[in-house]
C-alpha atoms as a PDB file:
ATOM      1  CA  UNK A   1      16.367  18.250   5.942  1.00  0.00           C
ATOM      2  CA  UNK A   2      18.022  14.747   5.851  1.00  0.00           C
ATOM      3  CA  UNK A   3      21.855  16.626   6.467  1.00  0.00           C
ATOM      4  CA  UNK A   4      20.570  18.465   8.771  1.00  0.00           C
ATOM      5  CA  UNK A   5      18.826  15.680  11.028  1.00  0.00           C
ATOM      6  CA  UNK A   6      21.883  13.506  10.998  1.00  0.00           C
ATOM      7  CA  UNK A   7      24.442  15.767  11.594  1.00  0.00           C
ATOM      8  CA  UNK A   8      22.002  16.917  15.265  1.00  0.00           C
ATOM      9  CA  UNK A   9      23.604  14.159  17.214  1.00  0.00           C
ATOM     10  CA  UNK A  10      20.466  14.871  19.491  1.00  0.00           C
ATOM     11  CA  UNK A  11      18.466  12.851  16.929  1.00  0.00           C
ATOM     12  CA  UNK A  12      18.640   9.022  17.184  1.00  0.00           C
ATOM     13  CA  UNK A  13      15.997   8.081  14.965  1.00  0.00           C
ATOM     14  CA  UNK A  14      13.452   9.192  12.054  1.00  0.00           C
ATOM     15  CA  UNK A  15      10.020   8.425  11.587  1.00  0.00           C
ATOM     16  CA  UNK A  16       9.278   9.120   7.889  1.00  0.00           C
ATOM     17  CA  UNK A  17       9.782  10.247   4.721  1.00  0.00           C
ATOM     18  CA  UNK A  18       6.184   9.948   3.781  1.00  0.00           C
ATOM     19  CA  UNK A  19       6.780   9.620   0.015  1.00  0.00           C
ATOM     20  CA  UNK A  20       8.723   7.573  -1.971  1.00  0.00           C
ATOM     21  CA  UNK A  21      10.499  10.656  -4.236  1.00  0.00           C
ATOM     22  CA  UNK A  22      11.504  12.247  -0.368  1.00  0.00           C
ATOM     23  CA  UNK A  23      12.705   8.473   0.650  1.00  0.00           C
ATOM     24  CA  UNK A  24      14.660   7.840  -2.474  1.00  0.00           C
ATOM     25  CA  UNK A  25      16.415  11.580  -2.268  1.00  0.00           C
ATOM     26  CA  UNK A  26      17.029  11.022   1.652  1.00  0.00           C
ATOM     27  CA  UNK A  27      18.419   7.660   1.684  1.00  0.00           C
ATOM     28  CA  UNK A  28      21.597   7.605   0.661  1.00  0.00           C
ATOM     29  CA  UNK A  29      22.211  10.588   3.558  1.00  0.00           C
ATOM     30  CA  UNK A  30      20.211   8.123   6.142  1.00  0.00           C
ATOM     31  CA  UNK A  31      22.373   4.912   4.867  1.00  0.00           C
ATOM     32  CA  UNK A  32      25.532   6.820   5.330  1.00  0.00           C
ATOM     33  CA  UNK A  33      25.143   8.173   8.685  1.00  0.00           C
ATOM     34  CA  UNK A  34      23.457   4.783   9.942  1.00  0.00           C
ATOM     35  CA  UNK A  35      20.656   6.963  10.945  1.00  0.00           C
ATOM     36  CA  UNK A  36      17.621   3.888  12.151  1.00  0.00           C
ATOM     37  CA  UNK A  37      14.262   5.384   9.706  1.00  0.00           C
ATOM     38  CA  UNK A  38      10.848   3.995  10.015  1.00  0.00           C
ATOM     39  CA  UNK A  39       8.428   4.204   6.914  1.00  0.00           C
ATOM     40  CA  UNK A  40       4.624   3.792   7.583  1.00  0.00           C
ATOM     41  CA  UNK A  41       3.575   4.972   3.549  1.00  0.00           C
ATOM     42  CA  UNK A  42       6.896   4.157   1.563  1.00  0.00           C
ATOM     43  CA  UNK A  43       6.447   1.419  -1.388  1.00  0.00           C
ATOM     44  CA  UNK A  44       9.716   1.692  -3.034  1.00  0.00           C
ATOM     45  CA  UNK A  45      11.969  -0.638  -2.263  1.00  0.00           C
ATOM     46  CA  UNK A  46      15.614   0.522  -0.909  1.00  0.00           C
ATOM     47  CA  UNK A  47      18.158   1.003  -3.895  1.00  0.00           C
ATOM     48  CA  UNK A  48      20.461  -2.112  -4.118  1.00  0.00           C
ATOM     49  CA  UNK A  49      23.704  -1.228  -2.528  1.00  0.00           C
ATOM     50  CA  UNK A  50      27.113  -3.285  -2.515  1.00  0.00           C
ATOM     51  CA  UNK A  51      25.782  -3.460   1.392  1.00  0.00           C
ATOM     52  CA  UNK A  52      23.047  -4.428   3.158  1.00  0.00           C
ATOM     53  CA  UNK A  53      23.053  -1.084   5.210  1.00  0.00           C
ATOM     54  CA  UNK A  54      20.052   0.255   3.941  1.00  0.00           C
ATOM     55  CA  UNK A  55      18.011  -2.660   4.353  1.00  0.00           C
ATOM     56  CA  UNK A  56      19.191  -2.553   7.847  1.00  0.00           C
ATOM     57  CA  UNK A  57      18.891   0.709   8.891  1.00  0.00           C
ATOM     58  CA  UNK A  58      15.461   1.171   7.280  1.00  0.00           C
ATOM     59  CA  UNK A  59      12.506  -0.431   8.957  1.00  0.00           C
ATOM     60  CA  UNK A  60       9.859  -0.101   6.111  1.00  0.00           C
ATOM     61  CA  UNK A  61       6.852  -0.862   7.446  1.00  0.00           C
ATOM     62  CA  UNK A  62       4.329  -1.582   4.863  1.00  0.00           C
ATOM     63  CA  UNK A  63       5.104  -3.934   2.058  1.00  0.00           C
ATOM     64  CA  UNK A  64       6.203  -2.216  -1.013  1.00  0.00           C
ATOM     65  CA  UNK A  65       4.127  -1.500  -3.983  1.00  0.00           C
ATOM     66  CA  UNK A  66       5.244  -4.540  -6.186  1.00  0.00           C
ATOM     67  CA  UNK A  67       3.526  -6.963  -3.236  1.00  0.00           C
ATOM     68  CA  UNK A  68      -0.041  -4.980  -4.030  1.00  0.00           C
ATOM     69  CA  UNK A  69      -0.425  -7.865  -6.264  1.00  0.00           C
ATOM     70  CA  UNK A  70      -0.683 -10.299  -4.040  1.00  0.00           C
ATOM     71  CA  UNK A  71      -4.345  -9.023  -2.560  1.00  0.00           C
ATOM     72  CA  UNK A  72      -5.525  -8.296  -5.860  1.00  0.00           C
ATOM     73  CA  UNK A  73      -4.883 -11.650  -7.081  1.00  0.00           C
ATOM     74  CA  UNK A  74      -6.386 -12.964  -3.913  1.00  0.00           C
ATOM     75  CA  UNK A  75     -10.046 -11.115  -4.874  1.00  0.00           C
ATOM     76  CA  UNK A  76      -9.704 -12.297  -8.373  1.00  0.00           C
ATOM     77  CA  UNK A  77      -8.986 -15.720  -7.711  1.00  0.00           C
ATOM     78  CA  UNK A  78     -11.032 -16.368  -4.741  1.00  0.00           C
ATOM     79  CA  UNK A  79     -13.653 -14.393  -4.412  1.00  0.00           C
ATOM     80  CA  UNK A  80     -14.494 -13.115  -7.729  1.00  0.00           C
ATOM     81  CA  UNK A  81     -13.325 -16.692  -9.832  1.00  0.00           C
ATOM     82  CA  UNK A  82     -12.384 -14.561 -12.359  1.00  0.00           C
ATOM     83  CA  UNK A  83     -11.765 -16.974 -15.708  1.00  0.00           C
ATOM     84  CA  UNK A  84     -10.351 -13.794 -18.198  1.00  0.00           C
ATOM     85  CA  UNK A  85      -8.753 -10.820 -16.240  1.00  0.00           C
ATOM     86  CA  UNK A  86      -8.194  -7.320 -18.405  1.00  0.00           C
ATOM     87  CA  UNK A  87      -5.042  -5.782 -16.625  1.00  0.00           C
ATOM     88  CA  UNK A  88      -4.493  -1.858 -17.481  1.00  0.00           C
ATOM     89  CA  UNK A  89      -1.044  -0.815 -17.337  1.00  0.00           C
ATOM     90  CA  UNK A  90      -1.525   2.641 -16.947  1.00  0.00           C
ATOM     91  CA  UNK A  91       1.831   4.439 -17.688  1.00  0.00           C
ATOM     92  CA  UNK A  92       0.779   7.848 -15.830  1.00  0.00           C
ATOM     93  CA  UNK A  93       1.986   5.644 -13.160  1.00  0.00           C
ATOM     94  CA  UNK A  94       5.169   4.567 -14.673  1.00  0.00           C
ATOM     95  CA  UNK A  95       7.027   1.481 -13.227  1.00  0.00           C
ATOM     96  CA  UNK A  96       4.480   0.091 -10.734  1.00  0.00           C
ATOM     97  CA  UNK A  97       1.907  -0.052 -13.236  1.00  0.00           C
ATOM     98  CA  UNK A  98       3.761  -2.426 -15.492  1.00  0.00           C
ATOM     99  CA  UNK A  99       5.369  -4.656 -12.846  1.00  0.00           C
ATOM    100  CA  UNK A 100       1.943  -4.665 -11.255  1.00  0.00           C
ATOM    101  CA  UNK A 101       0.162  -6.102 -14.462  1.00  0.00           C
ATOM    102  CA  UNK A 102       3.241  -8.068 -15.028  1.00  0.00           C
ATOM    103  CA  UNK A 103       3.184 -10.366 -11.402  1.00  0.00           C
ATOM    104  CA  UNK A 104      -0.244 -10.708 -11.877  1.00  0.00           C
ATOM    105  CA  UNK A 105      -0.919 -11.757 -15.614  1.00  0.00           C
ATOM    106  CA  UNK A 106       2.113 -14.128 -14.266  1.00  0.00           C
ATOM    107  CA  UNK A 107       0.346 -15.507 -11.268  1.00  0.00           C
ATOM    108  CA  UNK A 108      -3.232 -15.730 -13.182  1.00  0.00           C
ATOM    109  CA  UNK A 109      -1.989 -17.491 -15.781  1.00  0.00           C
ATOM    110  CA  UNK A 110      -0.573 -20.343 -13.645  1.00  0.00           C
ATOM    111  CA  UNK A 111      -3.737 -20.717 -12.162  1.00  0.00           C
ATOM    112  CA  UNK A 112      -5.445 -21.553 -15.770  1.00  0.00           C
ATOM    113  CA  UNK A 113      -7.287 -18.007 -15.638  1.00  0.00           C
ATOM    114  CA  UNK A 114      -6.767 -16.077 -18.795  1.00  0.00           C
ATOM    115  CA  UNK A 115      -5.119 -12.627 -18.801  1.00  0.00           C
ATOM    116  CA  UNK A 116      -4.189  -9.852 -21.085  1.00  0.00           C
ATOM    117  CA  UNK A 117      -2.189  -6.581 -20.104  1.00  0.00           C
ATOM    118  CA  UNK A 118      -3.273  -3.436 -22.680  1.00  0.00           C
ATOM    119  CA  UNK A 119      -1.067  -0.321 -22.228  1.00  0.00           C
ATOM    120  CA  UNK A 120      -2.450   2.853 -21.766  1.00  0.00           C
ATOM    121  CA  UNK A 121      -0.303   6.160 -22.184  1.00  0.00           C
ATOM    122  CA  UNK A 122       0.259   8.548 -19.674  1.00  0.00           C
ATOM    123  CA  UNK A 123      -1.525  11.518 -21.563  1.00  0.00           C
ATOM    124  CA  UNK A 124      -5.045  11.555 -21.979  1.00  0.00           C
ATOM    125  CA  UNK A 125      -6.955   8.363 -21.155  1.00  0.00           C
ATOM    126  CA  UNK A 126      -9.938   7.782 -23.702  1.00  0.00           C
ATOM    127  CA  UNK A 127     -11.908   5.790 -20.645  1.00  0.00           C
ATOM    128  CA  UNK A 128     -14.886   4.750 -22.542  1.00  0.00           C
ATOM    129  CA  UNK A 129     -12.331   3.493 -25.871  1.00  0.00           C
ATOM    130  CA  UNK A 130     -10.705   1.536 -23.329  1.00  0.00           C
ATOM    131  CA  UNK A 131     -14.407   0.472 -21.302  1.00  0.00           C
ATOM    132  CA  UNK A 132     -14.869  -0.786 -25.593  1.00  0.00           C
ATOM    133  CA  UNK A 133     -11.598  -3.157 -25.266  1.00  0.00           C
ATOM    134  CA  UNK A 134     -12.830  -4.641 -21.863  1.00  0.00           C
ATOM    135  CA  UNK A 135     -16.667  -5.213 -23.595  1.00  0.00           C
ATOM    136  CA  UNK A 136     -14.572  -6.738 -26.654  1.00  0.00           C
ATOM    137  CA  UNK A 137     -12.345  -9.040 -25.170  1.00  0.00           C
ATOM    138  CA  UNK A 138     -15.286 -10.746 -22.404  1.00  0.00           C
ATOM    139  CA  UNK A 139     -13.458 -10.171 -19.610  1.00  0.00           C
ATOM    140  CA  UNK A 140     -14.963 -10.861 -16.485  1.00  0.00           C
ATOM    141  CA  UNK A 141     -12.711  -8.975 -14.138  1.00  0.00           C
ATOM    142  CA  UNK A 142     -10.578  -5.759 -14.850  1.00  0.00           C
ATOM    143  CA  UNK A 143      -7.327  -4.298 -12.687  1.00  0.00           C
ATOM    144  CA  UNK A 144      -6.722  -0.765 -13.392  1.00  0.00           C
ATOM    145  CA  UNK A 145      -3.210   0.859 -11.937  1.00  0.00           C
ATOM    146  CA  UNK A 146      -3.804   4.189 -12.223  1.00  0.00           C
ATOM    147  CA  UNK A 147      -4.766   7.362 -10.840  1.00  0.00           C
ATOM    148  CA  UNK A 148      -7.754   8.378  -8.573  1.00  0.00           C
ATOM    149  CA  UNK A 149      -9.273  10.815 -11.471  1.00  0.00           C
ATOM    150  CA  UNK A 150      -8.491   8.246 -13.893  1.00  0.00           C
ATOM    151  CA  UNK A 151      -9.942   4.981 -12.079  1.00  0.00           C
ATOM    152  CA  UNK A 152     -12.933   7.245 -12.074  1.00  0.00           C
ATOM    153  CA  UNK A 153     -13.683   7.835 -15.238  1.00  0.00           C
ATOM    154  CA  UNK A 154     -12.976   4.254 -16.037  1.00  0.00           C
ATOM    155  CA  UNK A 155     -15.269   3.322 -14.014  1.00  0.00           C
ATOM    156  CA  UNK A 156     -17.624   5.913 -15.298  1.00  0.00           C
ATOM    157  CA  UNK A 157     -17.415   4.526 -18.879  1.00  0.00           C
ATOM    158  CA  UNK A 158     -17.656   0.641 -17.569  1.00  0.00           C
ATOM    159  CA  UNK A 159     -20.876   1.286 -16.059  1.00  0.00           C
ATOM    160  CA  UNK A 160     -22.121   3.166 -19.412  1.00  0.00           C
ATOM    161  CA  UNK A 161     -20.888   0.091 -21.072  1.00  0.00           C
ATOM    162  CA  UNK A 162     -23.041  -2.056 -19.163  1.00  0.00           C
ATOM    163  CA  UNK A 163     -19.677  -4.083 -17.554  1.00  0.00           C
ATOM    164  CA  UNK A 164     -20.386  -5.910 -14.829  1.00  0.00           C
ATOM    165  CA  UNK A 165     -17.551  -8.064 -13.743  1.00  0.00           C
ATOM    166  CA  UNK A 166     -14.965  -7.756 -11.110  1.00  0.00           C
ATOM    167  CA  UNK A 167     -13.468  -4.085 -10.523  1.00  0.00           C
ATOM    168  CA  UNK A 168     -10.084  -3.775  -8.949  1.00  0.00           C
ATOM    169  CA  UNK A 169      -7.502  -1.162  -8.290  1.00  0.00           C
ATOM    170  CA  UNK A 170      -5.122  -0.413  -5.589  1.00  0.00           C
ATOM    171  CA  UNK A 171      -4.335   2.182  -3.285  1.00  0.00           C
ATOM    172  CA  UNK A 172      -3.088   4.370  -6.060  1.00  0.00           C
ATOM    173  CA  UNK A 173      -7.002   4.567  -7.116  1.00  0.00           C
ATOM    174  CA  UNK A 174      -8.807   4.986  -3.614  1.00  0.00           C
ATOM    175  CA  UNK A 175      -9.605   8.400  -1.986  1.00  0.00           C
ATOM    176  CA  UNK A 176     -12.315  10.873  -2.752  1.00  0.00           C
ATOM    177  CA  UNK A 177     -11.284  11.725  -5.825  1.00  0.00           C
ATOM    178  CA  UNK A 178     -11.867   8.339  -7.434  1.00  0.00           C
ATOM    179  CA  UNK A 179     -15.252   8.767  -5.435  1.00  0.00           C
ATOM    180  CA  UNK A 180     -16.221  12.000  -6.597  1.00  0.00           C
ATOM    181  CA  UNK A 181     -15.083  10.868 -10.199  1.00  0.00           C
ATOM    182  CA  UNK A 182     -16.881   7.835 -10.433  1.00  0.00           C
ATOM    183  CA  UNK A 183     -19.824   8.663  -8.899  1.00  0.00           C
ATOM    184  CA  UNK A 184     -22.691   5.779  -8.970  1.00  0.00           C
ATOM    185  CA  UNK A 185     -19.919   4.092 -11.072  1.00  0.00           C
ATOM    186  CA  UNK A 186     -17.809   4.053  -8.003  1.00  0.00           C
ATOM    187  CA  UNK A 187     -20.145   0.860  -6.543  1.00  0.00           C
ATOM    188  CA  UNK A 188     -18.358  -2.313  -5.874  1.00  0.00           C
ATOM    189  CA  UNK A 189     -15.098  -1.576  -7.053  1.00  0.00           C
ATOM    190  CA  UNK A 190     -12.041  -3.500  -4.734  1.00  0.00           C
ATOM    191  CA  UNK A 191      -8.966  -1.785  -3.358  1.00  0.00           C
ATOM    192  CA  UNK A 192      -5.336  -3.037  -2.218  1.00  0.00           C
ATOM    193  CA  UNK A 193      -3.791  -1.135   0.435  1.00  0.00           C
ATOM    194  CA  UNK A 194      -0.991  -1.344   2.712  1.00  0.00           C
ATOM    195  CA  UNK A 195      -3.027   0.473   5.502  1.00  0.00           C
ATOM    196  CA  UNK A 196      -6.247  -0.416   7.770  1.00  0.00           C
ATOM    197  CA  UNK A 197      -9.327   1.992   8.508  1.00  0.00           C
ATOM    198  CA  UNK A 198      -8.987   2.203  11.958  1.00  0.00           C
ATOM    199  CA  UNK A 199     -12.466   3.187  12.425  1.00  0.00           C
ATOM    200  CA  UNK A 200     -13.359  -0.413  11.741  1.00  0.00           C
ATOM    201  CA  UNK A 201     -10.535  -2.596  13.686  1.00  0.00           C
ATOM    202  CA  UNK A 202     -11.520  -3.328  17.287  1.00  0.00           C
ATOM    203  CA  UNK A 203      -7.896  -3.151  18.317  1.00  0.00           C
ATOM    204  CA  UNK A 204      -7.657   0.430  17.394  1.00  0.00           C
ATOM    205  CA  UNK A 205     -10.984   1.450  18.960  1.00  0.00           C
ATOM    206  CA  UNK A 206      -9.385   3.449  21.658  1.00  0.00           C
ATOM    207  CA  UNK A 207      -7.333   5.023  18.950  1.00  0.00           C
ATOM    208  CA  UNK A 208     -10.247   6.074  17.600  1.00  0.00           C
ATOM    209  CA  UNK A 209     -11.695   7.556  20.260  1.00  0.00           C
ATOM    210  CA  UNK A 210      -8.762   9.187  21.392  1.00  0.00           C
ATOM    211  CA  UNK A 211      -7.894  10.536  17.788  1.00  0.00           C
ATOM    212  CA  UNK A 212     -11.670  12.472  17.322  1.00  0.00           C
ATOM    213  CA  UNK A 213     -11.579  13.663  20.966  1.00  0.00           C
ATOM    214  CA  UNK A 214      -7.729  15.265  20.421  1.00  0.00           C
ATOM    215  CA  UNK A 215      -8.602  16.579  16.455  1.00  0.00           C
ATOM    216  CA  UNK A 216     -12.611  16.210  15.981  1.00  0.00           C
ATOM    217  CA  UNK A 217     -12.357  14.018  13.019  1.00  0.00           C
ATOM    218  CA  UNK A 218     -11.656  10.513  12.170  1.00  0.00           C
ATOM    219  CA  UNK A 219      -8.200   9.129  11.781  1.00  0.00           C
ATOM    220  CA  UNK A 220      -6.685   9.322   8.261  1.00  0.00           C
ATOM    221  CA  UNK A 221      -4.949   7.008   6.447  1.00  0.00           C
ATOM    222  CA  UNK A 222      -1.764   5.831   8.180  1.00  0.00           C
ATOM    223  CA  UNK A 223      -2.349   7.218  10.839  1.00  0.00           C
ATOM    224  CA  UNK A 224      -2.895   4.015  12.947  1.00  0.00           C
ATOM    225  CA  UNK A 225       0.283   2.709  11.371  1.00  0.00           C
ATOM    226  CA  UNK A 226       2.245   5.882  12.438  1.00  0.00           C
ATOM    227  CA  UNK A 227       1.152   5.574  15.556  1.00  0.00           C
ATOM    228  CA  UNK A 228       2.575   1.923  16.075  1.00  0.00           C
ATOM    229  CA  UNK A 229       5.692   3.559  14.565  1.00  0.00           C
ATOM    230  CA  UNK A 230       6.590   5.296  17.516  1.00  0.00           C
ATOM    231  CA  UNK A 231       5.700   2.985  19.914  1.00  0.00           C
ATOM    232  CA  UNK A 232       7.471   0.435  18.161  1.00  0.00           C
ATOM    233  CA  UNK A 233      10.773   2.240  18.484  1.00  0.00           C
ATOM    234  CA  UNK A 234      10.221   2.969  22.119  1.00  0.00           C
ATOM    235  CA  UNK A 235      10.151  -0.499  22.657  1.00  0.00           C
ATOM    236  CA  UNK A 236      13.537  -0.952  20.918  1.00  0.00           C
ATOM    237  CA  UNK A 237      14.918   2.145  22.736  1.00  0.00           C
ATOM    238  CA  UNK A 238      13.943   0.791  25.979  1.00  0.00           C
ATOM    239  CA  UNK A 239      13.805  -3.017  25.923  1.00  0.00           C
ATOM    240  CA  UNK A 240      14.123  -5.273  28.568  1.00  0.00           C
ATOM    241  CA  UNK A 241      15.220  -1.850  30.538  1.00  0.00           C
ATOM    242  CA  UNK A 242      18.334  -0.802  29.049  1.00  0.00           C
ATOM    243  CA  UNK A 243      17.746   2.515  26.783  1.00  0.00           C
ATOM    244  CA  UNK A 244      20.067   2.834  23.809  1.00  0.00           C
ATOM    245  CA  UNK A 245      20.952   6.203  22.641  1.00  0.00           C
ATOM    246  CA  UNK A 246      23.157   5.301  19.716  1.00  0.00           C
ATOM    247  CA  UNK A 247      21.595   5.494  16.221  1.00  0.00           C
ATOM    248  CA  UNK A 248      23.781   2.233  15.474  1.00  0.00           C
ATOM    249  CA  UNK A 249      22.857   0.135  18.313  1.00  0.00           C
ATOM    250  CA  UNK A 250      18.852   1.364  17.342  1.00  0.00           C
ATOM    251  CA  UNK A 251      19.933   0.112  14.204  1.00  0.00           C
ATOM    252  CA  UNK A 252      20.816  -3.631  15.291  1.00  0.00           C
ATOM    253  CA  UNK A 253      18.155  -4.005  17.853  1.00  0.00           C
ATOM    254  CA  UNK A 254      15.536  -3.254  15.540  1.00  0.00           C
ATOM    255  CA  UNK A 255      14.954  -6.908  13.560  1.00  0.00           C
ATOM    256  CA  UNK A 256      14.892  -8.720  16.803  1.00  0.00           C
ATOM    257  CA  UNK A 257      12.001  -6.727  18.697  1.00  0.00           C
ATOM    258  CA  UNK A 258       8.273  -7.267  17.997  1.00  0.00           C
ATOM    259  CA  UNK A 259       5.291  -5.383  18.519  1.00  0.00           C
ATOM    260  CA  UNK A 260       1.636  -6.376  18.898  1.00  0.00           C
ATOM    261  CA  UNK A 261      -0.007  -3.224  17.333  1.00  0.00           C
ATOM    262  CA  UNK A 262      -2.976  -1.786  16.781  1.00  0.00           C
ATOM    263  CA  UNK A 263      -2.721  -2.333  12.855  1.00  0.00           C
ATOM    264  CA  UNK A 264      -0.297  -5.105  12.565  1.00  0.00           C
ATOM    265  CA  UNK A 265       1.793  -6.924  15.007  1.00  0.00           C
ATOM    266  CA  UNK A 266       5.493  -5.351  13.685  1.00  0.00           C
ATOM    267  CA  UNK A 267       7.905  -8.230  12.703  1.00  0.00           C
ATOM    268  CA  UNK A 268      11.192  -8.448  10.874  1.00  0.00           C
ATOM    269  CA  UNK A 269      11.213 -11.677   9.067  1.00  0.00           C
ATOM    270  CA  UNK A 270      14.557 -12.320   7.459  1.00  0.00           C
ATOM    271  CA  UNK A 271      14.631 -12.232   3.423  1.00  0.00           C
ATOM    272  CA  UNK A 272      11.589 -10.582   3.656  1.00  0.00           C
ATOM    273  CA  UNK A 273      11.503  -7.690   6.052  1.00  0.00           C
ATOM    274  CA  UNK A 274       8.830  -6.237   8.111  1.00  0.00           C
ATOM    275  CA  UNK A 275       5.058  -6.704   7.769  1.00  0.00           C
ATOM    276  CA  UNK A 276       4.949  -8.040   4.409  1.00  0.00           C
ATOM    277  CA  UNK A 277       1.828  -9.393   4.896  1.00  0.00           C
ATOM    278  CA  UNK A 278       0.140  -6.135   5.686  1.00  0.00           C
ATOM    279  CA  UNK A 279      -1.780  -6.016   2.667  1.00  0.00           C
ATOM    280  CA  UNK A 280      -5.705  -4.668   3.033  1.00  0.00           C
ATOM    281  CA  UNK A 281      -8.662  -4.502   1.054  1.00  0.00           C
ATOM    282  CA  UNK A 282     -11.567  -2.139   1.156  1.00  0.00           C
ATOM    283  CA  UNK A 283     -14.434  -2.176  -0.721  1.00  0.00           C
ATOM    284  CA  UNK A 284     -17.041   1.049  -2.069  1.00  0.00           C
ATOM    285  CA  UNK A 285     -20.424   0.679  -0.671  1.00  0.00           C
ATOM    286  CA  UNK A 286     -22.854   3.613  -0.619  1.00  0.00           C
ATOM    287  CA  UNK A 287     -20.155   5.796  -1.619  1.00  0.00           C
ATOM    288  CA  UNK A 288     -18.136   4.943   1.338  1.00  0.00           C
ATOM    289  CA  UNK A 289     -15.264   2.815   1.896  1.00  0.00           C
ATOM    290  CA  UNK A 290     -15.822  -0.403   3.698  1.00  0.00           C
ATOM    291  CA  UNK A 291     -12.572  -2.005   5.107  1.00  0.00           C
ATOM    292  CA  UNK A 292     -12.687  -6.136   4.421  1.00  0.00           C
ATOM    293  CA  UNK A 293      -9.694  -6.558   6.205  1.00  0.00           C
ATOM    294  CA  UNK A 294      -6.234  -8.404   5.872  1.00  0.00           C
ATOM    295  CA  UNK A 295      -6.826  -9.908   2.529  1.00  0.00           C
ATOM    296  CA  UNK A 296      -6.304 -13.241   3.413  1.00  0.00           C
ATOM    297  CA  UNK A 297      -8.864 -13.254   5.729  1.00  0.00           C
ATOM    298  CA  UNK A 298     -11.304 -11.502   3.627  1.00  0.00           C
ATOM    299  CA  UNK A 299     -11.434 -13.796   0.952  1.00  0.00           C
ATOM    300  CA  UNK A 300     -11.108 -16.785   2.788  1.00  0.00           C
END
């Protein structure tokens, strides 16, 4: 698909991949044909090049995985004073579950707050062994970075070991899954995310609306940020009336253009690229997901 976009000279622009395995096998194509992409729901970083041509050409727009720390650190720390933190580093999830536990057993401990990383392997998790380890060590706050299905039946055997400290995971846990895997166990836990629930921002209200009148149900995840995606780039295409039609000169307009959106206001900040400080949390209550908001401003 990537070839076949950049060599259609009719296409000056593309809004995606959605995953990080499609981003990683596209964007050496993208880099090379200085094609301008936009990523609402990619956390991998770009692969370091002897140029900066990736980092220019791709406007990620969420903050990648590694900065999910920062929110969860923010709970832990502020909200839930955590004093010993359990960190899982679940290694279904490979890479982002170690550097995850890594930042913030980093972070926590130069605070003065105590906390251990345990290992899990990828195969079978023995949930209420590892529920045991949390009970033995007196933790008062856990971090799991796994899997939906998995979070869920951690959660499942915390509960039935009577644990009732702090319970965070990040977007790698949340959906209906975790919900459905949990069940009553599913109560209180926290969430990072890169994205917002539209459903309960007031600047995407008309969004909303518009969204469940056009496909009678609410607006999923991203969907908000996709949306400021395109917009976005039409206000780099056509800025200050002059329309570009050259993938290059997309290319260098896009880090000087911002855009007041409807789930972020879209800013390149040099060093540390766009939106870095997009970075949510939700909470379950009632079985339901309740957005906080920008995690700054929900645990301040």
């Amino acid at each position: 698909m990537a070839e076949r976009l950049t060599a259609d000279e009719r296409v000056l622009a593309v809004l995606g991949p959605t995953t990080d395995a499609c981003f990683l096998a596209a964007e050496d194509t993208y880099t090379k044909a200085v094609m301008p992409v936009l990523s609402v729901s990619v956390g991998v970083a770009p692969q370091v090049r002897e140029t900066l041509s990736t980092l220019r050409s791709h406007a990620a727009l969420r903050p990648t995985d590694q900065l999910l720390a920062a929110p969860c650190n923010a709970y832990l720390a502020r909200s839930a004073d955590a004093r010993k933190v359990f960190l899982v580093d679940d290694r279904a999830e490979g890479d982002f579950a170690w550097a995850l536990c890594d930042d913030l057993q980093r972070v926590l401990q130069r605070q003065g707050r105590e906390a251990t990383v345990t290992s899990v392997a990828a195969g079978t998790l023995d949930s209420a062994a590892l529920a045991g380890k949390v009970m033995a060590d007196r933790a008062d706050a856990v971090v799991f970075s796994g899997s939906q299905e998995r979070a869920g039946a951690f959660a499942s055997a915390l509960r039935e070991a009577r644990f009732t400290g702090a319970r965070v995971a990040t977007q790698r846990a949340f959906g209906t899954r975790f919900l459905k895997s949990a069940g009553a166990a599913a109560e209180d836990w926290v969430f990072a995310t890169t994205f917002i629930d539209p459903t309960s921002t007031p600047a995407a209200r008309s969004f909303t609306a518009a969204y469940r009148a056009r496909f009678d149900e609410r607006p999923g995840w991203y969907a908000a940020e996709a949306y400021d995606a395109v917009l976005f780039l039409a206000e780099v295409c056509t800025r200050k009336g002059s329309p570009l039609a050259e993938r290059g000169a997309i290319v260098r307009r896009m880090p000087g253009v911002d855009y007041r959106g409807i789930s972020r206001t879209i800013k390149y900040i040099a060093d540390k690229g766009y939106n870095s400080d997009a970075l949510f949390l939700f909470r379950t209550v009632d079985g339901e997901f309740d957005f906080l908001g920008q995690y700054k401003e929900a645990v301040s």
